[in-house]
Structures are given as C-alpha cells and as structure tokens.
Protein backbone atom coordinates (compact mmCIF):
# COMPACT_ATOMS: atom_id res chain seq x y z
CA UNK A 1 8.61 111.19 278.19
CA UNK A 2 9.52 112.99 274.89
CA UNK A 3 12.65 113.95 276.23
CA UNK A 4 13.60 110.13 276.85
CA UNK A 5 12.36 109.50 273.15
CA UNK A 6 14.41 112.03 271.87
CA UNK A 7 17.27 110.71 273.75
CA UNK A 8 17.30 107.51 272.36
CA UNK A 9 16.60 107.89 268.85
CA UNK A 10 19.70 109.75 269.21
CA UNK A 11 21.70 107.12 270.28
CA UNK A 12 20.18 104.73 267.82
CA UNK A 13 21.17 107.88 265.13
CA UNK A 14 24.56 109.20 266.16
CA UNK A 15 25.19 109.56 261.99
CA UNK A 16 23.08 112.22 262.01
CA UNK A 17 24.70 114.55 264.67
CA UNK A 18 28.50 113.76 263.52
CA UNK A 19 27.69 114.26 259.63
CA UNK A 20 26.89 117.70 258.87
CA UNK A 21 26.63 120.85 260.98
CA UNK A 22 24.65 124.10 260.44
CA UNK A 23 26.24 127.22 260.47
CA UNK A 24 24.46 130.55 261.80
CA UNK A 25 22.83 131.19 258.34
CA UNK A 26 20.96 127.85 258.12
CA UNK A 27 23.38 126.80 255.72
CA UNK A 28 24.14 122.75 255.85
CA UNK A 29 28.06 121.86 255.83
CA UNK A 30 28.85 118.38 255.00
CA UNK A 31 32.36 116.90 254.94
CA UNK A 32 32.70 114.78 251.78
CA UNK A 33 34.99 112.49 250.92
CA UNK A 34 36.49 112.83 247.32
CA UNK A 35 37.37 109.30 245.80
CA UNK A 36 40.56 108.45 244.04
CA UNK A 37 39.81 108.75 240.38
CA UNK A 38 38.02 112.25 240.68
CA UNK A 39 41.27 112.91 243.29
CA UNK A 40 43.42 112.28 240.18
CA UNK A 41 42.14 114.56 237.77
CA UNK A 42 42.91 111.99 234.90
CA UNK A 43 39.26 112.35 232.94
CA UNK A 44 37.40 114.36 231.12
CA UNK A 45 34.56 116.58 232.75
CA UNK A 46 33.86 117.88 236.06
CA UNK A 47 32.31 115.32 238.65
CA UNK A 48 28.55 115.28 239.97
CA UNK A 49 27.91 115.83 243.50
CA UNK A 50 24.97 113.40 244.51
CA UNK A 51 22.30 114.23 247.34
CA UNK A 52 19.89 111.63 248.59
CA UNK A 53 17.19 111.70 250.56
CA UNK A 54 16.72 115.65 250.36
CA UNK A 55 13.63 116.06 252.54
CA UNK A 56 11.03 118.63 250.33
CA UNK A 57 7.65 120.19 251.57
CA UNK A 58 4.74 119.30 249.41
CA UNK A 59 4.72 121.42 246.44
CA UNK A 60 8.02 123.59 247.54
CA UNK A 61 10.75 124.71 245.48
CA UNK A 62 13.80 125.67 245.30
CA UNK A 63 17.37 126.37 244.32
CA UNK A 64 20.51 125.28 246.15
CA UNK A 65 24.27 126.33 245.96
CA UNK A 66 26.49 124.20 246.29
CA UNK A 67 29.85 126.25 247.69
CA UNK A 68 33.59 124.73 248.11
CA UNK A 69 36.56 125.79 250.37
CA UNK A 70 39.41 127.80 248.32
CA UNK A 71 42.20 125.07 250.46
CA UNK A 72 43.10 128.75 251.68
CA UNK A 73 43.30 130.46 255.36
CA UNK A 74 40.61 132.61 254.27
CA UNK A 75 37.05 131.72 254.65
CA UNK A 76 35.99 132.47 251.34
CA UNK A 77 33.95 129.88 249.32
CA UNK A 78 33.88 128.74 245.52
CA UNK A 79 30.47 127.85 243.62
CA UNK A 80 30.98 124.68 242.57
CA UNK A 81 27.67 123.73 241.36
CA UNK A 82 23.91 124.38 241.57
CA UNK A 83 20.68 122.85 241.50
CA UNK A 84 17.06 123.48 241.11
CA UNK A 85 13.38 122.05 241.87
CA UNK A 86 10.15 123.55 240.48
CA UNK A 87 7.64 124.72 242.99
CA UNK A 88 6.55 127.26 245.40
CA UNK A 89 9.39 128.84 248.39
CA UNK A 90 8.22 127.49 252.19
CA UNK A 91 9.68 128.77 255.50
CA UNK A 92 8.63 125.26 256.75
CA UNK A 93 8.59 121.96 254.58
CA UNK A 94 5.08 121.40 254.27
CA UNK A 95 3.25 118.38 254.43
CA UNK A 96 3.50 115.75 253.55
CA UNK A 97 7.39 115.38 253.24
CA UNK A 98 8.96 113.67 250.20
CA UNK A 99 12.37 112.46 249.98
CA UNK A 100 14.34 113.69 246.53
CA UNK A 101 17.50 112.33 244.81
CA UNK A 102 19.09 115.19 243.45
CA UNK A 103 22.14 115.40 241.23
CA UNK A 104 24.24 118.77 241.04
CA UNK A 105 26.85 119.13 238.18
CA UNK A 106 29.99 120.75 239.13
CA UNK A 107 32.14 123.54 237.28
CA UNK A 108 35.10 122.67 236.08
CA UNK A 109 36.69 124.98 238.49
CA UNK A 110 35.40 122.68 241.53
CA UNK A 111 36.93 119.43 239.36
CA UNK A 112 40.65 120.97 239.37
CA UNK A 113 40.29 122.35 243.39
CA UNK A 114 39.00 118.35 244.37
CA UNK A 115 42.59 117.28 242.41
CA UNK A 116 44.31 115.94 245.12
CA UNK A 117 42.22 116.20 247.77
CA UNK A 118 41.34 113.17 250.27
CA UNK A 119 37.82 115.07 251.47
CA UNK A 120 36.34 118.85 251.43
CA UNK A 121 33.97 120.69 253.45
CA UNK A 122 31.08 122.11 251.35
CA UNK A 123 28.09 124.31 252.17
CA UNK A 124 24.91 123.31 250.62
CA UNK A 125 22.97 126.85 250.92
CA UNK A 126 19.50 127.77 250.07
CA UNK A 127 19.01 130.72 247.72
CA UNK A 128 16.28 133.26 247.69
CA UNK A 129 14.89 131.70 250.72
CA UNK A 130 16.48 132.80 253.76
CA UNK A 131 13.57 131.89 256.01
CA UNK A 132 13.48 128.55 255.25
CA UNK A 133 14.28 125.77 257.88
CA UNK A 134 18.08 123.82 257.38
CA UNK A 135 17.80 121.06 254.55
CA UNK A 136 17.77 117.83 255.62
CA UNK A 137 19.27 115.04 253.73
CA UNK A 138 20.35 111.19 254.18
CA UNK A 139 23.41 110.92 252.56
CA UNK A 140 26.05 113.16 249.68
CA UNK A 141 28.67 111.78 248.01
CA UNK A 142 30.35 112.93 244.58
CA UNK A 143 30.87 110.52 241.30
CA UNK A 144 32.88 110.99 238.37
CA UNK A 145 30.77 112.43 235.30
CA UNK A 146 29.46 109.68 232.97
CA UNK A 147 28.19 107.11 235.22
C-alpha cells in the first residue's frame, strides 16, 4: 500500500524529481534560470540568489555554499555566495520541520560569470556537516540587488 502512495504522490509531484538532482556528496544541484536584466550586466551590485521553502530541523543550523559552474570543460566550481542560520548541526532534520526563506548575496565575481547567460547549474552544499541528509527546498530563483 505505501508503495502505491508513493507512486502517486509522484505523479501528482513530477516538479520535484525534474528540478534538482543530488550528486554523490549530498550536495543539491538546481538549474536556475538567470533573467534578462541580471543577464545584461547593466546595474550596479551583484544579484541575490533566493531560496524558499528550505526545510530546517527544529533548532538546527547551518551554513550553505552556494557554488557556480566556471562555463568551462572542467568541473571546477566558483563560490558565488553563502549563507548562514543560527543553531545546532543535525544528521537528520529534527522535528518538527519548518520551512525558511533564505536570501544569499552573491560576489561580484558570480554577477559578471551570470552576464550573458540564459540559465546555470549551481550546487547548494552544506558545510561542516557532511552527515547531514540533502536539503530540501520548494523553489530558487535569483533577483537583481535592490528589490
């Protein structure tokens, strides 16, 4: 019976399975699109990367890196950004599970390799905790700094 449950919440969910994709690390890698005006490099400051819907154990804490493709053959990634929350390192989320909106500034290194770009593949990677279970998130998108 659980299988059959399973089975259809994933057809009801097929977002969930095509957006990101875990790597062997338990790193997340999401493929975001990069809209026009941060694609034309035209204004001042580096863009924010926005995560909703980060799913955090009760109490936990942590600090996530947020790393960039070079647009080279090599598989070498860029920081582009971190971000933080205050609280205590968990293997497992623990319960109960709350939903955060976090908001990651990027360098201004990550602003001048999204020039010109249509979309990017970034890892979102959990430091000093490489026990802990894949993050799970609703949604990431990036928007220009200022708004």
């Amino acid at each position: 019976m659980r299988f059959f449950r399973l089975a259809a919440f994933s057809l009801l969910c097929p977002t969930i399975v095509l957006w990101g994709q875990k790597s062997k690390n338990s790193d997340l890698i999401v493929h975001v699109a990069v809209p026009e005006e941060i694609a034309a490099g035209g204004y001042r400051g580096a863009p924010i990367l926005a995560l909703e819907g980060v799913e955090l154990g009760n109490g936990e804490g942590l600090t996530l890196e947020v790393l960039g493709e070079t647009g080279e053959a090599s598989s070498e990634r860029v920081l582009f950004g971190t971000a933080s929350v205050v609280g205590h390192r968990q293997a497992r989320p623990a319960t109960p599970i709350w939903k955060a909106n976090l908001l990651v500034p990027l360098t201004e290194r990550a602003a001048r390799m999204l020039a010109g770009r249509h979309d990017i593949n970034l890892t979102l990677r959990v430091r000093n905790n490489p026990d802990r279970a894949p993050l799970k998130l609703d949604r990431v998108y990036f928007q220009p700094a200022g708004r």
